[in-house]
Protein backbone atom coordinates (compact mmCIF):
# COMPACT_ATOMS: atom_id res chain seq x y z
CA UNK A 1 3.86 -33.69 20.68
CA UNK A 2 5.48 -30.79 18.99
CA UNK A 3 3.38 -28.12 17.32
CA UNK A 4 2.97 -27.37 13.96
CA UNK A 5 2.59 -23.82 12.42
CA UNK A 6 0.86 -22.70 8.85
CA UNK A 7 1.29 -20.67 6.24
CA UNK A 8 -2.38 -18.72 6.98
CA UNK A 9 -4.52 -17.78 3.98
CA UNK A 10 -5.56 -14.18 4.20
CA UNK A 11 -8.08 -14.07 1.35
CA UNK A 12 -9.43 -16.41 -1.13
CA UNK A 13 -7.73 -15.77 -4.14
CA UNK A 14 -4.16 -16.40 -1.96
CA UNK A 15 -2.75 -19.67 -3.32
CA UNK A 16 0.61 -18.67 -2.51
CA UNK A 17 2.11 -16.02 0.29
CA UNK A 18 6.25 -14.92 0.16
CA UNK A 19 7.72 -15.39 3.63
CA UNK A 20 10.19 -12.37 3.74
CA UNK A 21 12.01 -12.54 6.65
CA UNK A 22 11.91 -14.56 9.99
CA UNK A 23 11.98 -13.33 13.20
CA UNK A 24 13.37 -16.29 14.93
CA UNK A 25 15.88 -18.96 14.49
CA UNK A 26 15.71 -22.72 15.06
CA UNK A 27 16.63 -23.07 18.58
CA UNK A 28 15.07 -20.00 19.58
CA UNK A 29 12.41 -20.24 22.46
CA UNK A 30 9.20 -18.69 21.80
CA UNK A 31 5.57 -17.75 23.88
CA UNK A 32 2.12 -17.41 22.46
CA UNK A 33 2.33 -13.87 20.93
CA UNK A 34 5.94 -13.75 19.17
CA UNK A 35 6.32 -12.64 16.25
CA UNK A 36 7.43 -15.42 14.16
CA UNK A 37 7.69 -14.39 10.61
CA UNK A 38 6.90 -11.81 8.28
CA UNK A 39 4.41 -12.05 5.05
CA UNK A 40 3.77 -10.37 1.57
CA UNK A 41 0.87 -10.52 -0.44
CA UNK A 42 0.09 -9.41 -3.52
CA UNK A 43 -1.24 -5.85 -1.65
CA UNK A 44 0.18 -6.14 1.59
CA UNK A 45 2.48 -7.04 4.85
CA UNK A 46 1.97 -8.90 7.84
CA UNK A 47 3.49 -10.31 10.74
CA UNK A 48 2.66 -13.70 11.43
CA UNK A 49 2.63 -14.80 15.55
CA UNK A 50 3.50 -17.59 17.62
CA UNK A 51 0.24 -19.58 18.92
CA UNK A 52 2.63 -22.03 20.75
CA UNK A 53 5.36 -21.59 23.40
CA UNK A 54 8.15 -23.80 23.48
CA UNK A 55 11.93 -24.05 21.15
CA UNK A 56 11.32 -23.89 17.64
CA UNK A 57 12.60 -27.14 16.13
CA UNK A 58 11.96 -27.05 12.80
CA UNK A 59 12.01 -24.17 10.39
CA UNK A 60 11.06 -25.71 6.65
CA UNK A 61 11.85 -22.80 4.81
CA UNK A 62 14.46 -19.57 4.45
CA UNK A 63 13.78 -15.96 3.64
CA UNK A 64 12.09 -14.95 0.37
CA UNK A 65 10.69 -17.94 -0.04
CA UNK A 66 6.91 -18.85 -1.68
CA UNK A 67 5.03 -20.71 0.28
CA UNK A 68 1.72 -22.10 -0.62
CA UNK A 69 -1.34 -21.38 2.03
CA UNK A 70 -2.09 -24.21 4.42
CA UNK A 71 1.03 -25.44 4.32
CA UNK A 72 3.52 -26.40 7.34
CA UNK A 73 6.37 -23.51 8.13
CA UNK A 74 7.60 -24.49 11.03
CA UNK A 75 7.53 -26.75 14.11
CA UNK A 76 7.59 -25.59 17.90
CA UNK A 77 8.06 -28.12 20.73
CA UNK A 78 10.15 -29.44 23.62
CA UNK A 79 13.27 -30.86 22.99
CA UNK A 80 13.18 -34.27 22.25
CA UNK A 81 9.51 -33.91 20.24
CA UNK A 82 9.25 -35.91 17.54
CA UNK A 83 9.60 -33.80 14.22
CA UNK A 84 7.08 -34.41 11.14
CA UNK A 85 9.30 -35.30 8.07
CA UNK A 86 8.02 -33.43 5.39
CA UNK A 87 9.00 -33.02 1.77
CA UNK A 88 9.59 -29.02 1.37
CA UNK A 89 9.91 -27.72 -2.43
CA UNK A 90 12.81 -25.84 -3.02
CA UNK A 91 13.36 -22.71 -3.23
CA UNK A 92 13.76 -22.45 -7.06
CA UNK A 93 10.87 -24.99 -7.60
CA UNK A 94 8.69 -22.89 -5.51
CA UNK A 95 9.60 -19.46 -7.73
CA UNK A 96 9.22 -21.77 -10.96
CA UNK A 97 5.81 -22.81 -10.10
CA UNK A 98 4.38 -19.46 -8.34
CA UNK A 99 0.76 -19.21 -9.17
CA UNK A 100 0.36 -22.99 -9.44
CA UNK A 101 -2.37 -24.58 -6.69
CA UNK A 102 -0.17 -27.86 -7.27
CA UNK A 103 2.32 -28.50 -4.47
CA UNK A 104 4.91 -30.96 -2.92
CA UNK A 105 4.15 -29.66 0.40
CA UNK A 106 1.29 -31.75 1.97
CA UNK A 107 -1.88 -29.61 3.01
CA UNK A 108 -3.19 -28.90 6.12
CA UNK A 109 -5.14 -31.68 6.31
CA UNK A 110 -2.11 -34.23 5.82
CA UNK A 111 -0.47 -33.41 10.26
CA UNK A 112 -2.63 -34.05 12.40
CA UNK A 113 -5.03 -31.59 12.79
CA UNK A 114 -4.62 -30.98 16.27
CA UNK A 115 -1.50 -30.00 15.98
CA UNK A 116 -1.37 -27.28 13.39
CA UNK A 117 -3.11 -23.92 13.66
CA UNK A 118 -2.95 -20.45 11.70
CA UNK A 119 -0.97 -18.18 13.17
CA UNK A 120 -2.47 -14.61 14.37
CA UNK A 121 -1.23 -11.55 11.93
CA UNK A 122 -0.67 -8.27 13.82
CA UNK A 123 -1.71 -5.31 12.67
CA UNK A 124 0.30 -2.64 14.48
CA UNK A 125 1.65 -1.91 17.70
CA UNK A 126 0.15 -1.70 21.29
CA UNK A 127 -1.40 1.99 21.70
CA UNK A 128 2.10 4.52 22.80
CA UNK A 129 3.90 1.85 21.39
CA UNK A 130 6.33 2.20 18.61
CA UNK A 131 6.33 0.14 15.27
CA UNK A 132 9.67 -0.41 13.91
CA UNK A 133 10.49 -1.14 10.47
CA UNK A 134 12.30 -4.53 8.87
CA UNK A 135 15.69 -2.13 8.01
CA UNK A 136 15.48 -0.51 11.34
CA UNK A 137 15.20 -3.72 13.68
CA UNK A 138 18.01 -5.25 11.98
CA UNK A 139 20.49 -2.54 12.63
CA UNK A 140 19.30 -2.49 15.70
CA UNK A 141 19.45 -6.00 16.26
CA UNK A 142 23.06 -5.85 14.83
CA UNK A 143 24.39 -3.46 17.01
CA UNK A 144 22.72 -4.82 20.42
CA UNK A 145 19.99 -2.29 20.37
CA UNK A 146 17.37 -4.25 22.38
CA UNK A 147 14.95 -1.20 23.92
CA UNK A 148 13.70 0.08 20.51
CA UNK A 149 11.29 2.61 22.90
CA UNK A 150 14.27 4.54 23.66
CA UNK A 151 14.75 5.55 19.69
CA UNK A 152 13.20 8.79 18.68
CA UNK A 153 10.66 7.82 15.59
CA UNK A 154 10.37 9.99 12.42
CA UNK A 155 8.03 7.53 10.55
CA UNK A 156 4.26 7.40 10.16
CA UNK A 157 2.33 6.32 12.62
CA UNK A 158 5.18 6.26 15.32
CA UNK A 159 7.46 4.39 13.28
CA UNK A 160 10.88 3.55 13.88
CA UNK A 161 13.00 3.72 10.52
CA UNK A 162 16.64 3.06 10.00
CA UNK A 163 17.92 6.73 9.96
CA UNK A 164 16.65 7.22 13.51
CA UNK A 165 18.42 4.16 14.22
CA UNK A 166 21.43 5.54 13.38
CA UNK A 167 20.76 8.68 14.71
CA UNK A 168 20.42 7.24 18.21
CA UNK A 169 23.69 5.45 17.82
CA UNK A 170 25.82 8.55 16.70
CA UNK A 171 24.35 10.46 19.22
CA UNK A 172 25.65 7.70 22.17
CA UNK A 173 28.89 7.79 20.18
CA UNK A 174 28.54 4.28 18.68
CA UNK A 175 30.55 3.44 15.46
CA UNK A 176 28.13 3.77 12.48
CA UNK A 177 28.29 1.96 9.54
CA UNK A 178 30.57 3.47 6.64
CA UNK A 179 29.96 2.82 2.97
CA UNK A 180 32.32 -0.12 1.65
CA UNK A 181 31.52 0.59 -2.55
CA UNK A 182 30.13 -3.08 -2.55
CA UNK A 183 27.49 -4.22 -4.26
CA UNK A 184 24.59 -6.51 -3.70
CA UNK A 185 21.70 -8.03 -5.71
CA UNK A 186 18.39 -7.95 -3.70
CA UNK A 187 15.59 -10.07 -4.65
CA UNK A 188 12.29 -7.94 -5.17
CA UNK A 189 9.45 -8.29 -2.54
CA UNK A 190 6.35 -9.78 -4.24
CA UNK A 191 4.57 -6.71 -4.28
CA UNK A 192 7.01 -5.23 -5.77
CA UNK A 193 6.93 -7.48 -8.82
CA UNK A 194 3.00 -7.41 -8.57
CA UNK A 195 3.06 -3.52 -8.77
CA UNK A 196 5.71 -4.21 -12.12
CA UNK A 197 3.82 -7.16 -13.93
CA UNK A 198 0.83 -4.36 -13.78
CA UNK A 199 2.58 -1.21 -14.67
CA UNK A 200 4.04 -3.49 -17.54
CA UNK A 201 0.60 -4.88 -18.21
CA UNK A 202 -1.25 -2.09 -18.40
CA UNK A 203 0.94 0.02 -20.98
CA UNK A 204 0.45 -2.70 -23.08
CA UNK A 205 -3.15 -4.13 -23.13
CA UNK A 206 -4.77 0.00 -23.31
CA UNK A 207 -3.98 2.76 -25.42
CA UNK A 208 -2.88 5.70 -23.18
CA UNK A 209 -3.17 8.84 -23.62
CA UNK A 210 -2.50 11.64 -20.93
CA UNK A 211 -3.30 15.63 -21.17
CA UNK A 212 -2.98 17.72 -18.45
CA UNK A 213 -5.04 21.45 -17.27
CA UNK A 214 -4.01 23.98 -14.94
CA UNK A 215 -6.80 25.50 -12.25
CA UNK A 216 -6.42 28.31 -9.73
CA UNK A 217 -6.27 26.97 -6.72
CA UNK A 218 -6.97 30.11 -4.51
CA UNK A 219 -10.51 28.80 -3.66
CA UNK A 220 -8.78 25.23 -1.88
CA UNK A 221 -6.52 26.89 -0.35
CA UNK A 222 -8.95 29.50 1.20
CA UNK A 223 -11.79 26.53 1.99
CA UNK A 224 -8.61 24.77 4.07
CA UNK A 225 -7.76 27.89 5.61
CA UNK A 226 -10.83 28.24 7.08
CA UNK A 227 -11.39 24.81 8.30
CA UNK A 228 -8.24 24.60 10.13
CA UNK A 229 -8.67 28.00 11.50
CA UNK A 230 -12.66 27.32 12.96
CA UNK A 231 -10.62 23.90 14.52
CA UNK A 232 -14.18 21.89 14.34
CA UNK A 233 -14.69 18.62 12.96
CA UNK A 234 -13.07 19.64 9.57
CA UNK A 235 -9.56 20.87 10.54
CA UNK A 236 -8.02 18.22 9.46
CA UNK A 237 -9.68 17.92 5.95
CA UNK A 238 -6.67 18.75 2.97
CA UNK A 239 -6.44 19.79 -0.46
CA UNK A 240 -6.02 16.70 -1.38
CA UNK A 241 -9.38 15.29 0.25
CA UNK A 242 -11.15 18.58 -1.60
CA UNK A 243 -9.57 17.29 -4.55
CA UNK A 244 -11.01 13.50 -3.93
CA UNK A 245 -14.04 15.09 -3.07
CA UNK A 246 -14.74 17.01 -6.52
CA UNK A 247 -13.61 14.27 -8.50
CA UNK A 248 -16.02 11.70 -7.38
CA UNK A 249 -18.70 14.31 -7.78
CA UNK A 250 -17.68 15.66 -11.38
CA UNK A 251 -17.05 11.53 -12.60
CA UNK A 252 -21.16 11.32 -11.33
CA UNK A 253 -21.82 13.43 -14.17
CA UNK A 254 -19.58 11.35 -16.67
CA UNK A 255 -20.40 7.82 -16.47
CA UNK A 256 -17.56 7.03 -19.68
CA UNK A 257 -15.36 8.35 -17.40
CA UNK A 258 -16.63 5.97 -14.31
CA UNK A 259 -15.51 2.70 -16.57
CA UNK A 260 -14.29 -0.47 -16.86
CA UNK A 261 -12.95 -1.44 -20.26
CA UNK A 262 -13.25 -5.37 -19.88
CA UNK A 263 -12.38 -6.33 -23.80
CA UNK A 264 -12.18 -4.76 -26.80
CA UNK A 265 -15.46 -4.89 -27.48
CA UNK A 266 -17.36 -4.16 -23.85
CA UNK A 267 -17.14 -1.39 -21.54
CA UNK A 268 -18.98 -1.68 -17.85
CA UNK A 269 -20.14 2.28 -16.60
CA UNK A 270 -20.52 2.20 -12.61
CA UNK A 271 -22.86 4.47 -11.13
CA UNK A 272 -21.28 4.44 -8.16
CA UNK A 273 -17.73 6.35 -8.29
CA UNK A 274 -15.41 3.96 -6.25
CA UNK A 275 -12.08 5.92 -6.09
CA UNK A 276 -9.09 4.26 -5.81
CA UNK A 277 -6.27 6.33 -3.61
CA UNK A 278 -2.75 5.45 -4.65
CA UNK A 279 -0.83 5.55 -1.44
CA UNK A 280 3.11 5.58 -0.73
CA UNK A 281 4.31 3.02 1.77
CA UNK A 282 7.82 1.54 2.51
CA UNK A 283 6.41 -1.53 0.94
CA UNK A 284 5.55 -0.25 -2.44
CA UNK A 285 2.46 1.50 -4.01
CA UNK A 286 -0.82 0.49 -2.63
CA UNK A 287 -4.24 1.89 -3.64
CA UNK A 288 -6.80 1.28 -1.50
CA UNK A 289 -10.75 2.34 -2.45
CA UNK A 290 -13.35 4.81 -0.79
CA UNK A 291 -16.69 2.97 -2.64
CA UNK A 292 -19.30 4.75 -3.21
CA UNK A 293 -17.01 8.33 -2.77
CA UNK A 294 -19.76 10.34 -5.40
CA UNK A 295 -22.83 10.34 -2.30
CA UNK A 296 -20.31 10.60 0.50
CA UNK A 297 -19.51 13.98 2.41
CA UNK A 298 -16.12 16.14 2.11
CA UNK A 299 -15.53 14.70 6.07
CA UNK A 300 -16.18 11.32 5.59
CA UNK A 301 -13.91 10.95 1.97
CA UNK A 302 -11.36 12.70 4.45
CA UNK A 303 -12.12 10.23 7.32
CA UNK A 304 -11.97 6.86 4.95
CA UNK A 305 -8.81 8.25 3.43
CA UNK A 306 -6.79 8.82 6.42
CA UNK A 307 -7.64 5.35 7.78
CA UNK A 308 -6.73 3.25 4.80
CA UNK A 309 -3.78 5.17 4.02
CA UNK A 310 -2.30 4.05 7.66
CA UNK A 311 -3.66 0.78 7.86
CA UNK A 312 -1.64 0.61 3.97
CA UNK A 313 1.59 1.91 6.05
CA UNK A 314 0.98 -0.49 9.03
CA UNK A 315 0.36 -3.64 6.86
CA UNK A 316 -2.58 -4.14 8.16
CA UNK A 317 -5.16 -3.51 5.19
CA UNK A 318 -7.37 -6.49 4.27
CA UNK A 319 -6.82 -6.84 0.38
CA UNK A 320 -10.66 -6.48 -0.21
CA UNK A 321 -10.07 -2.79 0.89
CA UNK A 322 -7.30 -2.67 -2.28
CA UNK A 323 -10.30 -4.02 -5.29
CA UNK A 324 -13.16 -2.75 -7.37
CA UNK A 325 -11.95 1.10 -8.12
CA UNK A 326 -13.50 2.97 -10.96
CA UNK A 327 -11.59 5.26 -11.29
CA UNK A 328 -8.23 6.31 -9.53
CA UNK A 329 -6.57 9.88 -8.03
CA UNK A 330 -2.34 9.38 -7.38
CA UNK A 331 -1.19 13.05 -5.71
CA UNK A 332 2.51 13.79 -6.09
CA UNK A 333 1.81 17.04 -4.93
CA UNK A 334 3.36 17.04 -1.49
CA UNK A 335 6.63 15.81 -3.25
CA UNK A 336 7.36 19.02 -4.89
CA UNK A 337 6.03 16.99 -8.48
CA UNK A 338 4.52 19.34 -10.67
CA UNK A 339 3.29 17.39 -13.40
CA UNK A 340 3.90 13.59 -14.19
CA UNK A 341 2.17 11.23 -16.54
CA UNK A 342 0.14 8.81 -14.60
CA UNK A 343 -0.11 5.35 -15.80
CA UNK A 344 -4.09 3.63 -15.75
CA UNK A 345 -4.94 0.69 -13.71
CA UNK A 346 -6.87 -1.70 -16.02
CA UNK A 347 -9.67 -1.97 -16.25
CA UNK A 348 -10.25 1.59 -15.44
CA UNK A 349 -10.39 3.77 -18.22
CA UNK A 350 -9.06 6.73 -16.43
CA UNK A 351 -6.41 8.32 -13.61
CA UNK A 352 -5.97 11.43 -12.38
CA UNK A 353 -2.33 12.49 -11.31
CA UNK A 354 -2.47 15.71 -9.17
CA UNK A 355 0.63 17.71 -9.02
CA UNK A 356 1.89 20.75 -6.20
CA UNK A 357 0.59 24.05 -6.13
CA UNK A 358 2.81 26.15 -7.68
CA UNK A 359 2.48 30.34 -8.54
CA UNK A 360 1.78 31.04 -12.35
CA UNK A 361 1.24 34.32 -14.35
CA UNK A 362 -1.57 34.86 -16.15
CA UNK A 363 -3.21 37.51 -18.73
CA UNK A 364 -6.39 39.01 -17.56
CA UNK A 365 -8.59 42.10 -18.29
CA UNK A 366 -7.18 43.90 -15.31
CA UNK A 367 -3.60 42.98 -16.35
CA UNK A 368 -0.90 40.41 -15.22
CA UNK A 369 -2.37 37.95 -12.41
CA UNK A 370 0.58 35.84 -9.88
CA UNK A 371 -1.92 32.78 -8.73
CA UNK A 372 -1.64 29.86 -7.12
CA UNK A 373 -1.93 26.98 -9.60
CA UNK A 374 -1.88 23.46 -9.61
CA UNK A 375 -1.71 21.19 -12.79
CA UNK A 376 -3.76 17.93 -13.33
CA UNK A 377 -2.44 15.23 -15.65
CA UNK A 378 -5.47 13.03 -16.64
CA UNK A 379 -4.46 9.52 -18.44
CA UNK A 380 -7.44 7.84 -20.10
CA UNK A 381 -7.76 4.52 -22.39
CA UNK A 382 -8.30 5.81 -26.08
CA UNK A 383 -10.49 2.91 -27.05
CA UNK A 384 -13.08 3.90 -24.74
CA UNK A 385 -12.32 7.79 -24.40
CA UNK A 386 -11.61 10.36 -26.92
CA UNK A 387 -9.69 13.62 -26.28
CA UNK A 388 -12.82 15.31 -26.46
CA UNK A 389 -14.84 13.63 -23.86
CA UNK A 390 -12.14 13.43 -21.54
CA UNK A 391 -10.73 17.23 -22.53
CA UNK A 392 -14.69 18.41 -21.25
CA UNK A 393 -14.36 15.87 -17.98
CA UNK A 394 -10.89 17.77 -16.81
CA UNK A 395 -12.26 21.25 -17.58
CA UNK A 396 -15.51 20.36 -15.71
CA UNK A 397 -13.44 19.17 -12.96
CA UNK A 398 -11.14 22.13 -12.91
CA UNK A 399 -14.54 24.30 -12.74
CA UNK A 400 -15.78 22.77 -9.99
CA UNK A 401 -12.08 22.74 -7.72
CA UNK A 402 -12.07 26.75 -8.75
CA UNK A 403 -15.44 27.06 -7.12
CA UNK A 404 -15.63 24.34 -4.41
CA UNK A 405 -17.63 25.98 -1.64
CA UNK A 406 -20.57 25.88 -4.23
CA UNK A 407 -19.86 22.27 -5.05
CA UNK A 408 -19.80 21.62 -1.33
C-alpha cells in the first residue's frame, strides 16, 4: 500500500504553509531522509523529508502553491500501488481562500491513518557539511554539478550561494550564463508578502514619528578592543551586542518606552524588556527576540543573538522564537547606512535603527574634536509617546553607550 505524505503543521496558529519548490519529481525514487520539498511560513523556511522509500507516484500539487496543514502532498510507493484519488484545490482557489481553515482537501484523518505521517523538517546540514541555497542548487543542478562539497562557500554558516556556483564553473572553464534582456514575473515568497502586509499595516494603524541623536562612540569601540584583544570568553562580543545591551537596560528605566499600544485607548508597559533583533536573511527580514534582555549579561545578549540570527539564516528558527518583542533594535550599520528611518512593529510603540560609525567634527572647549560617531534613528507611535519622552529616552541611551564600562 503506497504511502502518503503531509503537509506538517509547525505551530498552532499555521492553517496554511506555501510549498516553494520540490525537490523531486514524480517518478523519482526516494529513501527515508530525502529531502522532498521545501516550506515557508509566515517567519520561516524548511525542508520537508522523505519518511518513506520507494518511487514517488503522486505529487498533488506544483511550486508556490498554499497548502493547508494536515493535508496529503504527495504519495510514495511501488509501482503498481494503488493511488488515493483525492480532490486537490487549485492553485488559484487555494491563493483566493489563504487564511481560510475551510478546505477541499480532505484532512488527515480522511487516508488511512497508517499510511500518512509528517514529514521530518531539517534544520541545517551535517557538521563540515555545506548548506546550499535554492538559487545555487539549481544552477548547479542545471549544469550537472552533482558534488556541491567541491564548491568554495562564501555564505553564512558554510553556505553555498549562486555566485560561488558560478565561480566554480568559470574557473573549470564551463560556459556561464549570459544576460538575455528578458524579463520575468516572480511570484513573492509568503514571507515576503507577510513582511509587506505589515510594513503596510503598520504605517497606517500608528502615527510615526522618527528623530534621530548622534553619540561618540570612542568608548564601544575601546570596550571591543579590549575584549578581542584579552581573547577570553568575550572576544567575540560586538558593537552591536553593546548596543543591545544598553538599550534593554536604558528601556528598564522607561516603561512608556517598553509598550504595547493594543487600541486607541489602552497601552500594556512590560517590565521585562523583550528585544526584538531584526535580522537579514536570503529569505527576507526576520526578527527574532532575546526575552527578558534588561536582567541578562553583555555575554549572554551576545550569545542569544548569535544563535537566533543563524538558526534565522538556516531556516531553522521555531516561530515562537520570532513573537512577544517590546521593543525592537534593526542595525544597518555594517552596510555602510548612516541613518535611515525605521518603521515600528505594532504593537510596539518604539524601534531603534542604528546606523555605521562614521568620523564627525565637533566644537569643544579645547577646540575642533574628529570623533568617531554613530547616529541613532528612534521611531516611536505618537499616540502613546511624545517627542519629549522619547527625545529624554534617546539622550539617556546615548549617555549610557558614551560611558558603557560604567553601565556594564
Amino acid at each position: 500500500m503506497a504511502d502518503v505524505m503531509i503537509m506538517p503543521r509547525l505551530s498552532l496558529n499555521e492553517e496554511t504553509n506555501l510549498l516553494s519548490q520540490w525537490y523531486v519529481s514524480e517518478g523519482d525514487k526516494v529513501s527515508v531522509g530525502d529531502k522532498l520539498f521545501c516550506i515557508e511560513t509566515d517567519k520561516s523556511t524548511l525542508d520537508v523529508d522523505s519518511e518513506f522509500e520507494g518511487t514517488v507516484l503522486k505529487k498533488y500539487y506544483e511550486d508556490y502553491a498554499v497548502v493547508s496543514v494536515l493535508t496529503p502532498v504527495c504519495v510514495i510507493g511501488q509501482e503498481g500501488d494503488e493511488i488515493p484519488e483525492l480532490e486537490v484545490v487549485s492553485e488559484a482557489a487555494q491563493e483566493a481562500s489563504e487564511g481560510e481553515t475551510d478546505s477541499k482537501v480532505p484532512e488527515a484523518d480522511s487516508v488511512s491513518q497508517g499510511a500518512m505521517s509528517a514529514g521530518t523538517m531539517t534544520t541545517g546540514v551535517e557538521k563540515g557539511m555545506k548548506g546550499i541555497s535554492p538559487r545555487a542548487r539549481k544552477l548547479a543542478e542545471q549544469n550537472g554539478i552533482v558534488n556541491y562539497q567541491a564548491i568554495s562557500a562564501s555564505g553564512a554558516e558554510n553556505r553555498i550561494l549562486e555566485e560561488d556556483v558560478i565561480r566554480y564553473m568559470r574557473e573549470r572553464g564551463a560556459e556561464v550564463p549570459q544576460a538575455t534582456g528578458e524579463k520575468k514575473t516572480i511570484k513573492l515568497p509568503k514571507i515576503r508578502k507577510v513582511i509587506a502586509k505589515n510594513m503596510m499595516n503598520s504605517l497606517q494603524s500608528s502615527a510615526q514619528l522618527t528623530m534621530t541623536s548622534i553619540f561618540h562612540a570612542g568608548g564601544v569601540q575601546a570596550l571591543r578592543a579590549k575584549f578581542k584583544a584579552e581573547q577570553g570568553d568575550m572576544k567575540n562580543v560586538t558593537i552591536g551586542d553593546l548596543i543591545l545591551f544598553a538599550t534593554a537596560r536604558t528601556l528598564a528605566e522607561f516603561p512608556y518606552m517598553n509598550s504595547w499600544m493594543v487600541s486607541d485607548e489602552e497601552a500594556i508597559e512590560f517590565a521585562d524588556v523583550n528585544l526584538g533583533c531584526a535580522v537579514d536573511t536570503e529569505r527576507g527580514l526576520m526578527v527574532p527576540t532575546i526575552m527578558a534582555a534588561n536582567v541578562k549579561s553583555l555575554l549572554d545578549i551576545s550569545d542569544d543573538l548569535k544563535e537566533l540570527a543563524g538558526q534565522c539564516r538556516k531556516g531553522s528558527i521555531s516561530p515562537d522564537k520570532l513573537k512577544e518583542a517590546t521593543f525592537t533594535v534593526s542595525n544597518l550599520g555594517a552596510f555602510g547606512i548612516r541613518s535611515f528611518t525605521p518603521i515600528l512593529n505594532p504593537p510596539q510603540v518604539g524601534i531603534l535603527g542604528v546606523g555605521a560609525i562614521d568620523y564627525m567634527v565637533k566644537q569643544t572647549k579645547e577646540g575642533m574634536l574628529c570623533y568617531p560617531a554613530c547616529t541613532l534613528s528612534l521611531t516611536v507611535d505618537h499616540r502613546l509617546v511624545d517627542g519629549g519622552p522619547a527625545a529624554r529616552f534617546l539622550k539617556k541611551l546615548c549617555e549610557n553607550l558614551e560611558h558603557i564600562e560604567e553601565l556594564i
